[in-house]
C-alpha atoms as a PDB file:
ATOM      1  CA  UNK A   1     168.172 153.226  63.986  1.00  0.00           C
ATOM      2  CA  UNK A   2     166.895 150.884  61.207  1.00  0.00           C
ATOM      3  CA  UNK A   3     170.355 149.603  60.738  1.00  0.00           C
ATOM      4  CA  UNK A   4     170.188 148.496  64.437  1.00  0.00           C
ATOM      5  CA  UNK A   5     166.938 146.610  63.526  1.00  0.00           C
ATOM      6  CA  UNK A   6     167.758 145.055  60.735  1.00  0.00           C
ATOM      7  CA  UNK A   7     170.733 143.657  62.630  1.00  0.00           C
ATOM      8  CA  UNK A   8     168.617 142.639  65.807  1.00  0.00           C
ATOM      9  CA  UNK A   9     166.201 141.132  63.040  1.00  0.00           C
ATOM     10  CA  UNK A  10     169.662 139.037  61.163  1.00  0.00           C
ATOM     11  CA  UNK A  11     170.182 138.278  64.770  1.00  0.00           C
ATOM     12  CA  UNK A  12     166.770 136.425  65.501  1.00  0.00           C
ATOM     13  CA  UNK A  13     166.633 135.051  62.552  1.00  0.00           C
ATOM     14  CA  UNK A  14     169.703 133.262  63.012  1.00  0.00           C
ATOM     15  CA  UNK A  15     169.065 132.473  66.469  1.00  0.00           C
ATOM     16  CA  UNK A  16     165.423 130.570  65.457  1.00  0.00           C
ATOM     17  CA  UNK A  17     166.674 128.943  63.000  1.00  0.00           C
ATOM     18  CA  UNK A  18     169.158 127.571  65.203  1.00  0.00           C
ATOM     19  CA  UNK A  19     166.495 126.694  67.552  1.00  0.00           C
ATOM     20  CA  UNK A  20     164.697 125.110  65.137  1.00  0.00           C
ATOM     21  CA  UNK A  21     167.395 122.846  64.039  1.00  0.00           C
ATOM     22  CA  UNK A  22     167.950 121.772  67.654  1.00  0.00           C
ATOM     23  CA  UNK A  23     164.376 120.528  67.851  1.00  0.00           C
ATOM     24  CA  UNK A  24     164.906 118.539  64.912  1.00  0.00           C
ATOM     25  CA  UNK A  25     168.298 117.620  65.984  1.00  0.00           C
ATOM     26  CA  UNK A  26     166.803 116.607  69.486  1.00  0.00           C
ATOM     27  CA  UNK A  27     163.548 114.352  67.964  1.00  0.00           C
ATOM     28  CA  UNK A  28     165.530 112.575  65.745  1.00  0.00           C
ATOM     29  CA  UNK A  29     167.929 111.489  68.520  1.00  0.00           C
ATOM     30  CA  UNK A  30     164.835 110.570  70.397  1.00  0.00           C
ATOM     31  CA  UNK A  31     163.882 108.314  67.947  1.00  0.00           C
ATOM     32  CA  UNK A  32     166.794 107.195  66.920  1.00  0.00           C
ATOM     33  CA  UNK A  33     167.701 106.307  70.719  1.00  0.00           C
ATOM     34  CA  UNK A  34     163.974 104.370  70.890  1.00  0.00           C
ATOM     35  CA  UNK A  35     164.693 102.741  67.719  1.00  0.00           C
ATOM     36  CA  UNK A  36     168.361 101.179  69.147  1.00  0.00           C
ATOM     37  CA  UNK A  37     166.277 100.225  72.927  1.00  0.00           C
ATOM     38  CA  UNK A  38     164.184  98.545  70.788  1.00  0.00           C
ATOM     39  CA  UNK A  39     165.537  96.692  68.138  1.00  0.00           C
ATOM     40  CA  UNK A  40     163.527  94.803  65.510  1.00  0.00           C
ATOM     41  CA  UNK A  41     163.956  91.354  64.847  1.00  0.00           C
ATOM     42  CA  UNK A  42     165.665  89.752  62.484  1.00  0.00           C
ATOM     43  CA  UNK A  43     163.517  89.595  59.518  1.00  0.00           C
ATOM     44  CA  UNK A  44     161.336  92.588  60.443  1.00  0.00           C
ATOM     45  CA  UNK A  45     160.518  93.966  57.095  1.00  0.00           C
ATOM     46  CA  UNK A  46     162.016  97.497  57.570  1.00  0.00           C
ATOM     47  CA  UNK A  47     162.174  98.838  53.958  1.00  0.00           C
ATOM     48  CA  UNK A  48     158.613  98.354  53.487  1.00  0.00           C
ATOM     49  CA  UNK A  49     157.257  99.537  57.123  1.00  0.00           C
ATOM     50  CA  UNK A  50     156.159 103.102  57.973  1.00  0.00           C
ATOM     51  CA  UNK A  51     158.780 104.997  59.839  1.00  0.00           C
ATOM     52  CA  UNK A  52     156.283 106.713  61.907  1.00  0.00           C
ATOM     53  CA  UNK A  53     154.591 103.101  62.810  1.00  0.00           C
ATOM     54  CA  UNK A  54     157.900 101.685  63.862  1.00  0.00           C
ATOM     55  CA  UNK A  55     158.178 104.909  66.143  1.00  0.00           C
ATOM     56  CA  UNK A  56     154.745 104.669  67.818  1.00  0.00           C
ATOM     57  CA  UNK A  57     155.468 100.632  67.892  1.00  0.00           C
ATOM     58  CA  UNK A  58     158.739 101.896  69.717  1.00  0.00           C
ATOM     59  CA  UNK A  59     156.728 104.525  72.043  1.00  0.00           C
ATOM     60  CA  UNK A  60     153.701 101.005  72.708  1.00  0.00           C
ATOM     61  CA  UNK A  61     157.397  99.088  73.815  1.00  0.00           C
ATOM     62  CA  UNK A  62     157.710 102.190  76.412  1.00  0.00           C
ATOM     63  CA  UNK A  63     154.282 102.237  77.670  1.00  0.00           C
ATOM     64  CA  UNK A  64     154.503  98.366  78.048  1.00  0.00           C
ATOM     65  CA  UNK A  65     157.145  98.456  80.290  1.00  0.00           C
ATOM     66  CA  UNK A  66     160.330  98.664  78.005  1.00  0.00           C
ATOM     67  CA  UNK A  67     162.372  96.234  75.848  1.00  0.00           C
ATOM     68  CA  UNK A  68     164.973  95.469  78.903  1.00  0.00           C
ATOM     69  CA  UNK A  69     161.370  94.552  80.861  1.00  0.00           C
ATOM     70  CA  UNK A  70     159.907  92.229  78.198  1.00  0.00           C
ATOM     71  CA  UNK A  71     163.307  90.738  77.200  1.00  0.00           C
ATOM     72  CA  UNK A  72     164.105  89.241  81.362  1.00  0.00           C
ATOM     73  CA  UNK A  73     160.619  88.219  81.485  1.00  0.00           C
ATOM     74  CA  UNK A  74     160.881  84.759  82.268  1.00  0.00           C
ATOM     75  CA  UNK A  75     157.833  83.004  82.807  1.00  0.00           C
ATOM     76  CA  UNK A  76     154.329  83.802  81.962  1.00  0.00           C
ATOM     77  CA  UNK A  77     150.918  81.957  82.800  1.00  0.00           C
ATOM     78  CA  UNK A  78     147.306  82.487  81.470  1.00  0.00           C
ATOM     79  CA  UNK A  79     143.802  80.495  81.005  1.00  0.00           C
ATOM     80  CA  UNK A  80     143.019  81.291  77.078  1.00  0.00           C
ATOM     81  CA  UNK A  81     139.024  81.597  77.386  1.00  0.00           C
ATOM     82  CA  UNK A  82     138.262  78.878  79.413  1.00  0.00           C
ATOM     83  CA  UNK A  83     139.396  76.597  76.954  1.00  0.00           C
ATOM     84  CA  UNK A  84     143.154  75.621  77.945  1.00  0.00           C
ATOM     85  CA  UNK A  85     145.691  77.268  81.135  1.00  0.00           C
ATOM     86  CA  UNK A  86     149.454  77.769  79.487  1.00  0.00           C
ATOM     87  CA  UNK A  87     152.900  77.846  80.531  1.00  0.00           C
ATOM     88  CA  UNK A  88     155.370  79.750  78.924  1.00  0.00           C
ATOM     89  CA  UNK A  89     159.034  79.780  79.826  1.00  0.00           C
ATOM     90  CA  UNK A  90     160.036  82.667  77.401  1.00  0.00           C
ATOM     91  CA  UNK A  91     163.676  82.248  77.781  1.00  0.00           C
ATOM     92  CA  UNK A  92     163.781  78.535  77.123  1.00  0.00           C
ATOM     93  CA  UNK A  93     160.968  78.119  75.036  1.00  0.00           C
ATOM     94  CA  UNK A  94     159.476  75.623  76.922  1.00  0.00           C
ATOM     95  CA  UNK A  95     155.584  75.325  76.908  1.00  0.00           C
ATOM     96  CA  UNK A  96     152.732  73.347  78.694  1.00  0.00           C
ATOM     97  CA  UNK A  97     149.338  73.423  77.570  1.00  0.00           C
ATOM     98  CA  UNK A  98     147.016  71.752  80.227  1.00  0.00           C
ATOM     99  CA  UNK A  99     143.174  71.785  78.424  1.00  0.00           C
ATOM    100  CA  UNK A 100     139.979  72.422  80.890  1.00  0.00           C
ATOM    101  CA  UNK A 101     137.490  70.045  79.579  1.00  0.00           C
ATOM    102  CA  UNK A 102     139.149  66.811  78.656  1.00  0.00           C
ATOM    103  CA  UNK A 103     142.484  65.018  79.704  1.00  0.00           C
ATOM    104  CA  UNK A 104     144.556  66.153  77.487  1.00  0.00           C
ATOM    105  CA  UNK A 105     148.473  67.756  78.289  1.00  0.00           C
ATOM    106  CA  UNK A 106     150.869  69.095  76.098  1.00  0.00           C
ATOM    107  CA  UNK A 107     154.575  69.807  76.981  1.00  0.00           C
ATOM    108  CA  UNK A 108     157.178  70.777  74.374  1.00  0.00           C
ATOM    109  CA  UNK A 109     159.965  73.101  74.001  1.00  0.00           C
ATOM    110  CA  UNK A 110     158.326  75.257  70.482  1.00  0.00           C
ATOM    111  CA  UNK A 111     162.171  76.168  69.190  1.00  0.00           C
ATOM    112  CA  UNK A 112     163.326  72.314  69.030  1.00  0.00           C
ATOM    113  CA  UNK A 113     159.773  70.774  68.764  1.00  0.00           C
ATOM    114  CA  UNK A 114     160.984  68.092  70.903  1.00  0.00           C
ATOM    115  CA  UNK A 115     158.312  67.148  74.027  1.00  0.00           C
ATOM    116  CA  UNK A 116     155.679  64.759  74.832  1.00  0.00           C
ATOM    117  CA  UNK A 117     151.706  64.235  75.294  1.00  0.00           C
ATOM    118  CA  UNK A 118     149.548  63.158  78.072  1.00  0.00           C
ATOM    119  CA  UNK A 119     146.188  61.753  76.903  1.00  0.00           C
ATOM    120  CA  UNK A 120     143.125  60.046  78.294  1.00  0.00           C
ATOM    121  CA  UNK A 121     145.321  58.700  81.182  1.00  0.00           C
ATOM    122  CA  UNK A 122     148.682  57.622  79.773  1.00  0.00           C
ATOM    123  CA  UNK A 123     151.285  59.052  78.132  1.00  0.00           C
ATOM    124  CA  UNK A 124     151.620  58.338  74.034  1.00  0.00           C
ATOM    125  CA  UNK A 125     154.396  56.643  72.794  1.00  0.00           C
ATOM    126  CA  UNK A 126     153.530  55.952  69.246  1.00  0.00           C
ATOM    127  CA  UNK A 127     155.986  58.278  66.919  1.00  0.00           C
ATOM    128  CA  UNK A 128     153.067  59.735  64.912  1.00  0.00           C
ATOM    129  CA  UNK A 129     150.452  60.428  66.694  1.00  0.00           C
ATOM    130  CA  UNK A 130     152.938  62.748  69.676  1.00  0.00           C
ATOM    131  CA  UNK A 131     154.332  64.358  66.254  1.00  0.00           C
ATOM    132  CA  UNK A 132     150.495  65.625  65.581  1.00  0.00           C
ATOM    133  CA  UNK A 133     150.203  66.235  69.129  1.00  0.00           C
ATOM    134  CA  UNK A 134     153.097  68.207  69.652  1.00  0.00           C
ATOM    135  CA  UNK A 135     152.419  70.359  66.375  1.00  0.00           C
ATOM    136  CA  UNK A 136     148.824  70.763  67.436  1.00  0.00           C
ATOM    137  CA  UNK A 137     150.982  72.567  71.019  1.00  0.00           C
ATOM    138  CA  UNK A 138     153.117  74.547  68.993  1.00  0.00           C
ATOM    139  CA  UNK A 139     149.895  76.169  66.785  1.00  0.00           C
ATOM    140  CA  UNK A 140     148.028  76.792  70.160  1.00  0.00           C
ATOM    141  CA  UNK A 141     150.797  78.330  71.582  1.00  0.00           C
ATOM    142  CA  UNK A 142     151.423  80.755  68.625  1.00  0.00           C
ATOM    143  CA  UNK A 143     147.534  81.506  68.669  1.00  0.00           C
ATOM    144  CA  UNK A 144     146.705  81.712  72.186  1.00  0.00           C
ATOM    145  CA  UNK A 145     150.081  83.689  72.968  1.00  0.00           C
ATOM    146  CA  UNK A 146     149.358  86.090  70.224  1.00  0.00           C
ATOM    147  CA  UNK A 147     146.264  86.944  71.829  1.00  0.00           C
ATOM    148  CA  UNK A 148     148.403  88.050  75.026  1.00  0.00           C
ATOM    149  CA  UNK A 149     151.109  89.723  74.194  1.00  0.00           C
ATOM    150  CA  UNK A 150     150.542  90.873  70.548  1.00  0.00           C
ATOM    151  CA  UNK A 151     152.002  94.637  71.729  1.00  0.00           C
ATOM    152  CA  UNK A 152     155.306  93.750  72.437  1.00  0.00           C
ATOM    153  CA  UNK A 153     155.490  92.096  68.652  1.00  0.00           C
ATOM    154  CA  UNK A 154     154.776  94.851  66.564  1.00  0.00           C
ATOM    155  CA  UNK A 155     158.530  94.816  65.352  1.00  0.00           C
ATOM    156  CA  UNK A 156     158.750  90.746  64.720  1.00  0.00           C
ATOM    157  CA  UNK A 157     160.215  88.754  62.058  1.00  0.00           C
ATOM    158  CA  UNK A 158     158.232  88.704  58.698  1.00  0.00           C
ATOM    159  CA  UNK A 159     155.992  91.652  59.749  1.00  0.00           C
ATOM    160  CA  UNK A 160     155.159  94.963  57.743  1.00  0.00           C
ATOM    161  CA  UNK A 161     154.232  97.630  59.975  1.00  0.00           C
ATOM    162  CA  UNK A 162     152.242 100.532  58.214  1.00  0.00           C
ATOM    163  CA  UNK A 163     150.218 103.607  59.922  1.00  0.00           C
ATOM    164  CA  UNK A 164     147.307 103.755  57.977  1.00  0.00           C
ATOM    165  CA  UNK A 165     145.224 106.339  59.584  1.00  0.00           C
ATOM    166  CA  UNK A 166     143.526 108.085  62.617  1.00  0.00           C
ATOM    167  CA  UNK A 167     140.686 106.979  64.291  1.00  0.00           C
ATOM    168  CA  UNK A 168     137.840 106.458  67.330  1.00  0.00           C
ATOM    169  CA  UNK A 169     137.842 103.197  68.654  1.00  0.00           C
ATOM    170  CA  UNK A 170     134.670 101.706  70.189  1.00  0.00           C
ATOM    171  CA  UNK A 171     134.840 103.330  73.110  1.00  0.00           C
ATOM    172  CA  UNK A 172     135.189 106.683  71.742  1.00  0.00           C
ATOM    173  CA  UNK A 173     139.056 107.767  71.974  1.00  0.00           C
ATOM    174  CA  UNK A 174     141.083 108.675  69.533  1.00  0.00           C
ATOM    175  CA  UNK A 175     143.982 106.534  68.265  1.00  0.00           C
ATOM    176  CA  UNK A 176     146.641 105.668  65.616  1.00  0.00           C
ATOM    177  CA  UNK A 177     145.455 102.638  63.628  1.00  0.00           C
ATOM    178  CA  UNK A 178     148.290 100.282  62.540  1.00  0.00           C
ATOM    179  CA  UNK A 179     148.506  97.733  59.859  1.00  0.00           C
ATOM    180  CA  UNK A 180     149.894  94.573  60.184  1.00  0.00           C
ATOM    181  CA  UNK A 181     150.787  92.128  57.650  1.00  0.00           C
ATOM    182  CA  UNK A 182     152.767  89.017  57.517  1.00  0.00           C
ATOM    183  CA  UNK A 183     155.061  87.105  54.977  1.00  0.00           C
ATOM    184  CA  UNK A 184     156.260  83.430  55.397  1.00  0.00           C
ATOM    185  CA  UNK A 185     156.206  83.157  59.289  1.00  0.00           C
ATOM    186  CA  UNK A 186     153.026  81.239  61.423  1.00  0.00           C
ATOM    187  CA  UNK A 187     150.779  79.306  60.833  1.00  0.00           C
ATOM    188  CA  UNK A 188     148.681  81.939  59.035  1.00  0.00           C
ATOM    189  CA  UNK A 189     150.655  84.614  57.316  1.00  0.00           C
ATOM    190  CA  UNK A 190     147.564  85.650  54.807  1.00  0.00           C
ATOM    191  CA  UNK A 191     146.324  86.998  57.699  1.00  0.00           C
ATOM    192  CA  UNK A 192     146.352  91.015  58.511  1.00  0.00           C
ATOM    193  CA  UNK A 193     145.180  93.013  61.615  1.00  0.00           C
ATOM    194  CA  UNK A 194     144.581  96.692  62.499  1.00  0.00           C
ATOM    195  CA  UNK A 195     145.371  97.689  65.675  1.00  0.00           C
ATOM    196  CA  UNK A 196     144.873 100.973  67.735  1.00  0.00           C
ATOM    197  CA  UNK A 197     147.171 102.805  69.436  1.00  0.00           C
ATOM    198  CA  UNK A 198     145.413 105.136  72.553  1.00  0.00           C
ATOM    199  CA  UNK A 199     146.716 108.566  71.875  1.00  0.00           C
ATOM    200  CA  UNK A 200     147.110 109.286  75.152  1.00  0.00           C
ATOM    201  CA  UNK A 201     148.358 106.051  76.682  1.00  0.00           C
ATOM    202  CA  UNK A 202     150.037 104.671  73.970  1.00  0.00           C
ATOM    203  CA  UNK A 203     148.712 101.265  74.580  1.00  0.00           C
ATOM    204  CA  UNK A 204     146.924  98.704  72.316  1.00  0.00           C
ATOM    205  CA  UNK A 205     143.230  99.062  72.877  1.00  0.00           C
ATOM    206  CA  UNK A 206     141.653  97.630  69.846  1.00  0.00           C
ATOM    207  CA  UNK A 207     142.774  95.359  67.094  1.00  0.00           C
ATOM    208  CA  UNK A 208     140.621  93.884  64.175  1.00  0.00           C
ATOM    209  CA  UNK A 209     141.410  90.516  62.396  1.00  0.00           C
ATOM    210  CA  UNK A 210     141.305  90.011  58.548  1.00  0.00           C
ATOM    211  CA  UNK A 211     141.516  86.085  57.727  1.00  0.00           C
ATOM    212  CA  UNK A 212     142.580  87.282  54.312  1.00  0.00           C
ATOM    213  CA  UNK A 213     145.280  90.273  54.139  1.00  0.00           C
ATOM    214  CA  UNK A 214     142.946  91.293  50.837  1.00  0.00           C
ATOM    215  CA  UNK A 215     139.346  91.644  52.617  1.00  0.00           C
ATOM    216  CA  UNK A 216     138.120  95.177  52.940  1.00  0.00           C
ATOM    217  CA  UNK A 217     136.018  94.548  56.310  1.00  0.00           C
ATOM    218  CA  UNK A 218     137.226  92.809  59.224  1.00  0.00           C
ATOM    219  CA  UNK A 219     135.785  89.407  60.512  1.00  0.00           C
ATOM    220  CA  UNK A 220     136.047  90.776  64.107  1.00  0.00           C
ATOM    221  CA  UNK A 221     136.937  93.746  66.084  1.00  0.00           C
ATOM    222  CA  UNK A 222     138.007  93.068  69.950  1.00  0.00           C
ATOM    223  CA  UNK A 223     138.763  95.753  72.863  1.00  0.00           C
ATOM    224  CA  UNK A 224     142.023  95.233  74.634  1.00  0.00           C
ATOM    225  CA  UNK A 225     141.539  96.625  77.887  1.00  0.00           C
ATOM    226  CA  UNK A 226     141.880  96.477  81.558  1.00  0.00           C
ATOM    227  CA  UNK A 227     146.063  96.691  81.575  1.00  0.00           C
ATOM    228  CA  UNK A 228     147.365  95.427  84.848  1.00  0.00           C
ATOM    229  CA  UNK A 229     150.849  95.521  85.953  1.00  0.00           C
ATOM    230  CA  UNK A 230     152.664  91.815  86.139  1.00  0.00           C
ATOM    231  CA  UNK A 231     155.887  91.512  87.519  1.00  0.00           C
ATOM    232  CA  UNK A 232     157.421  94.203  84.858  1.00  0.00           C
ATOM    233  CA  UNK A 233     155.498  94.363  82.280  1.00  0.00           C
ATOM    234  CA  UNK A 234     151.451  95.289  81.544  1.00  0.00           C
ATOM    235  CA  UNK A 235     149.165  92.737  79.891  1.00  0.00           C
ATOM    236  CA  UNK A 236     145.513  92.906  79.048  1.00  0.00           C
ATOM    237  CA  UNK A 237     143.038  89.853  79.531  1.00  0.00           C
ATOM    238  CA  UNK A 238     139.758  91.914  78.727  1.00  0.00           C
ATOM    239  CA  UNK A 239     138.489  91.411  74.870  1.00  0.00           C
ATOM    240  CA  UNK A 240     135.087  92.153  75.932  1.00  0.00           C
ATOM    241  CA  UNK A 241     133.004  88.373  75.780  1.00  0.00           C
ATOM    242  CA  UNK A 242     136.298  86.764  75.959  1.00  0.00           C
ATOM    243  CA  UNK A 243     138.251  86.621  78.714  1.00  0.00           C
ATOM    244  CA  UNK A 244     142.118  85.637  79.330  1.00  0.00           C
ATOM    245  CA  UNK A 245     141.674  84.990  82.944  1.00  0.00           C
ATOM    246  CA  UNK A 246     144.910  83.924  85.824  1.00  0.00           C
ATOM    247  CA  UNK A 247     147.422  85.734  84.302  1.00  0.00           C
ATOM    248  CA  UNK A 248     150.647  85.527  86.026  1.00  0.00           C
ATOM    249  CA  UNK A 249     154.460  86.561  85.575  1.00  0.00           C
ATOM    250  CA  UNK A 250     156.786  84.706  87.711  1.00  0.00           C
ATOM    251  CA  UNK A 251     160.492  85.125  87.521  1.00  0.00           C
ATOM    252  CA  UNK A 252     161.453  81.363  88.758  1.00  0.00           C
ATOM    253  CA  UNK A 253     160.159  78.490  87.347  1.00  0.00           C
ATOM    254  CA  UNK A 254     158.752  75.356  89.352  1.00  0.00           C
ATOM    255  CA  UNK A 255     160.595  72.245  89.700  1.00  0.00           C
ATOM    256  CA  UNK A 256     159.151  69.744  87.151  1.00  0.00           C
ATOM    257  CA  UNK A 257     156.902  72.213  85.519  1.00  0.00           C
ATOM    258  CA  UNK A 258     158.019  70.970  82.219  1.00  0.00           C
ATOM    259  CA  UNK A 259     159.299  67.829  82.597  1.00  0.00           C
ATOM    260  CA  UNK A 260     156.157  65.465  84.890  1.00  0.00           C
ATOM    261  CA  UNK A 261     152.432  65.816  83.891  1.00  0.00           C
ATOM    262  CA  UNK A 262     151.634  65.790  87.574  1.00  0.00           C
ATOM    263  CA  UNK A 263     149.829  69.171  89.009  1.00  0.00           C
ATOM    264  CA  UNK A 264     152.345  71.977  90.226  1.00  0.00           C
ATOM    265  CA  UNK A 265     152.499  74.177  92.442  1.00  0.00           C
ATOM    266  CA  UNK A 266     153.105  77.812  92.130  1.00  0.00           C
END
């Protein structure tokens, strides 16, 4: 009798820690298959980042839509605060920056730099003054863009990606708080944000900026809420008293949207 037990007991043993390796066996090839659907880019530093903030950067990719999703998204349109309505061809590169309150228009392509600047009526000419212009395009792009679509960049060139802790957002729900820091890529790389990831959702819902990677308390911390659906991926315009307002995501792009100054129509 207690030699049968002692064998059923070898037996279940055996047979949980089988089970046991499976699991393992199984999350790791989740991860690992998340990790390949979502590749970093080049640059990304991986040897410094947290492996479990690359996975729940991976899992924010999923809840966003996916990387195939983000990657055919072709053209995307929003109104940054009032302030200035944007065009962004992501596939191309090309950008128009139209601004609200004065005549002022910006067109350039932000890989080549090469474009051209509509001011006050007429359309500049002069070498050095469309150079300032069309860098002055290129930072407002990488600003006002970053306020948009930060989520799908958690995995960019020259970023660190660490999970620092757990925490309650503003609104009271739990989430994963990442760190992000930068080396040697925009216009600000002594910058550093936290962000929160919902626990439940696995979206972005809060993020708080540092100007200096060094500063114990933040300078600001912003909601991102309000996640719509647009064409095949979700975007947020809601950061509480600011407002990204007529977002679009259109899969064609207009006829002479970046190449005439003249209005367009969508």
């Amino acid at each position: 009798m207690k030699k049968n037990i002692l064998i059923g007991l070898c037996l279940y043993l055996i047979f949980y820690s089988c089970t046991q390796e499976q699991k393992q066996t199984n999350n790791a090839t989740q991860t690992n298959t998340k990790a390949e659907t979502n590749p970093a880019a080049e640059g990304f530093d991986l040897a410094n980042s947290d492996p479990k903030a690359i996975q729940i950067a991976d899992q924010v990719m999923e809840a966003l839509g996916g990387r195939t999703a983000w990657d055919s998204t072709r053209l995307i349109i929003w109104n940054f605060f009032g302030a200035r309505k944007l065009f962004w061809d992501k596939q191309s590169g090309d950008v128009r920056i139209e601004f609200i309150e004065n005549d002022l228009k910006i067109i350039l392509n932000e890989k080549s730099m090469q474009g051209k600047a509509f001011k006050d009526g007429k359309e500049l000419s002069e070498p050095d003054s469309l150079k300032k212009y069309l860098e002055m395009g290129k930072s407002i792009w990488i600003n006002d863009s970053y306020w948009l679509v930060m989520p799908f960049k958690l995995k960019d060139s020259g970023l660190t990606l660490k999970y620092l802790r757990e925490d309650t957002t503003l609104d009271g729900r739990r989430a994963h708080v990442l760190g992000l820091t930068f080396k040697e890529v925009g216009d600000t790389p002594q910058n550093k944000y936290e962000v929160c990831v919902d626990q439940e959702s696995n979206l972005v819902t809060q993020w708080s900026y540092f100007k200096e990677a060094q500063q114990d308390s933040a300078n600001f911390t912003l909601p991102w809420l309000d996640y719509k659906k647009y064409g095949r991926i979700m975007l947020s315009g809601n950061r509480d008293k600011r407002q990204i307002t007529e977002i679009q995501v259109l899969d064609s792009i207009p006829p002479d949207l970046f190449s005439s100054f003249k209005a367009v129509k969508l």
